[in-house]
Protein backbone atom coordinates (compact mmCIF):
# COMPACT_ATOMS: atom_id res chain seq x y z
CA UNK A 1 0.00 0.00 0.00
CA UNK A 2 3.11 2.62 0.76
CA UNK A 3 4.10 1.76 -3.01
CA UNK A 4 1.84 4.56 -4.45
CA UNK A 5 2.53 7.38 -2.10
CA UNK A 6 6.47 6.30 -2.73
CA UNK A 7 6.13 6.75 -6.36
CA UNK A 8 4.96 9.73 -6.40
CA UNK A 9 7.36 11.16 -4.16
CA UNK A 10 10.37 9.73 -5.95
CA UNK A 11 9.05 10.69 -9.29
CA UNK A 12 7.76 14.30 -8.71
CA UNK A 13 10.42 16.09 -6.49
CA UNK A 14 10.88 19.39 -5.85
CA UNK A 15 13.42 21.60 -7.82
CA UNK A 16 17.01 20.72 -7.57
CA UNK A 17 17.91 24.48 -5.92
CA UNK A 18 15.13 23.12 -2.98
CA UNK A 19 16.41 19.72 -3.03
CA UNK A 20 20.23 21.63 -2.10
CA UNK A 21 18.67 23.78 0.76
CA UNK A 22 16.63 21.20 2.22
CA UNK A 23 18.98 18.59 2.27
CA UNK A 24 21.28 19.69 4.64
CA UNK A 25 18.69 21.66 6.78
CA UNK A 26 17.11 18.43 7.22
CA UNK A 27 20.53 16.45 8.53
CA UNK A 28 20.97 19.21 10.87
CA UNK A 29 17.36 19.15 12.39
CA UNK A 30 18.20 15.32 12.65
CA UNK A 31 21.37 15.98 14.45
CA UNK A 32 19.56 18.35 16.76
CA UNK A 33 16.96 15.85 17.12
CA UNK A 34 19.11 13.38 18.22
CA UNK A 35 21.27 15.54 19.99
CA UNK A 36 17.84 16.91 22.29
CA UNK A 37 16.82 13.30 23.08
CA UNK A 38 19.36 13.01 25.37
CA UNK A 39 18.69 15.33 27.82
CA UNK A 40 14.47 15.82 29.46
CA UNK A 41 15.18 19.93 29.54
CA UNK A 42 15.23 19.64 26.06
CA UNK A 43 11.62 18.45 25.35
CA UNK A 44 10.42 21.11 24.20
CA UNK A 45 12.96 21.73 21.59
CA UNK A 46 12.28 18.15 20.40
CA UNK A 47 8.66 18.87 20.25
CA UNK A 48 9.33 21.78 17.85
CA UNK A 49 11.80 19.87 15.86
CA UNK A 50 9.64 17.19 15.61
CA UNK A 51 6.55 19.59 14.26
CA UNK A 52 9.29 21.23 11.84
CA UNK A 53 9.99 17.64 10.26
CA UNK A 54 6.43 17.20 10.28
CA UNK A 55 5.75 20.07 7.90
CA UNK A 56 8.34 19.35 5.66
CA UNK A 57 7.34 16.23 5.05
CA UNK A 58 3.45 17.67 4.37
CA UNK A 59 4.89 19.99 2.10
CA UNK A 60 7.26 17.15 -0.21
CA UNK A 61 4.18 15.08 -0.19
CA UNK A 62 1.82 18.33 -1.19
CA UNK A 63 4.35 19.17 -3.86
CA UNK A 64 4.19 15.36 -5.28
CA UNK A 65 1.01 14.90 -5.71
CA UNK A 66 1.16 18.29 -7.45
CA UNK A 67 3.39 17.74 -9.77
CA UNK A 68 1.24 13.99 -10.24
CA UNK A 69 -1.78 15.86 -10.67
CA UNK A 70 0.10 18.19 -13.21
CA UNK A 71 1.47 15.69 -14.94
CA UNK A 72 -1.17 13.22 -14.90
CA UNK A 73 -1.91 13.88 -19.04
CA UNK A 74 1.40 11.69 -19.62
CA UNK A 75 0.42 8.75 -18.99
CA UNK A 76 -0.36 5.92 -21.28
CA UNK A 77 -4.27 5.92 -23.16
């Protein structure tokens, strides 16, 4: 069932100047993820980290279906 949406996010990506800036913000957040699971004073850092993740992932996911949508005309008839 995870085949579709994984299609459509490998095949419709975002540009390749977003795909450079997001990239490494995203291995940073990860590090800082990581990082604030080790201590409980950092919870709500994690929390935030965690919602920042959560909306980049929305928007990837928005912006494949887009470009599916958009680009739906190629297919086979």
């Amino acid at each position: 069932m995870s085949i579709i949406p994984m299609f459509i996010i490998s095949e419709y990506t975002l540009s390749i100047w977003a795909e450079l800036i997001i990239v490494p913000v995203l291995a940073v957040i990860s590090g800082l993820l990581v990082v604030s699971e080790k201590d409980k004073k950092y919870h709500q850092f994690k929390k935030l980290l965690n919602i920042i993740l959560i909306v980049i992932g929305f928007i990837y996911i928005f912006v494949g279906i887009k470009g599916f949508i958009t680009n739906l005309n190629d297919a086979p008839k």
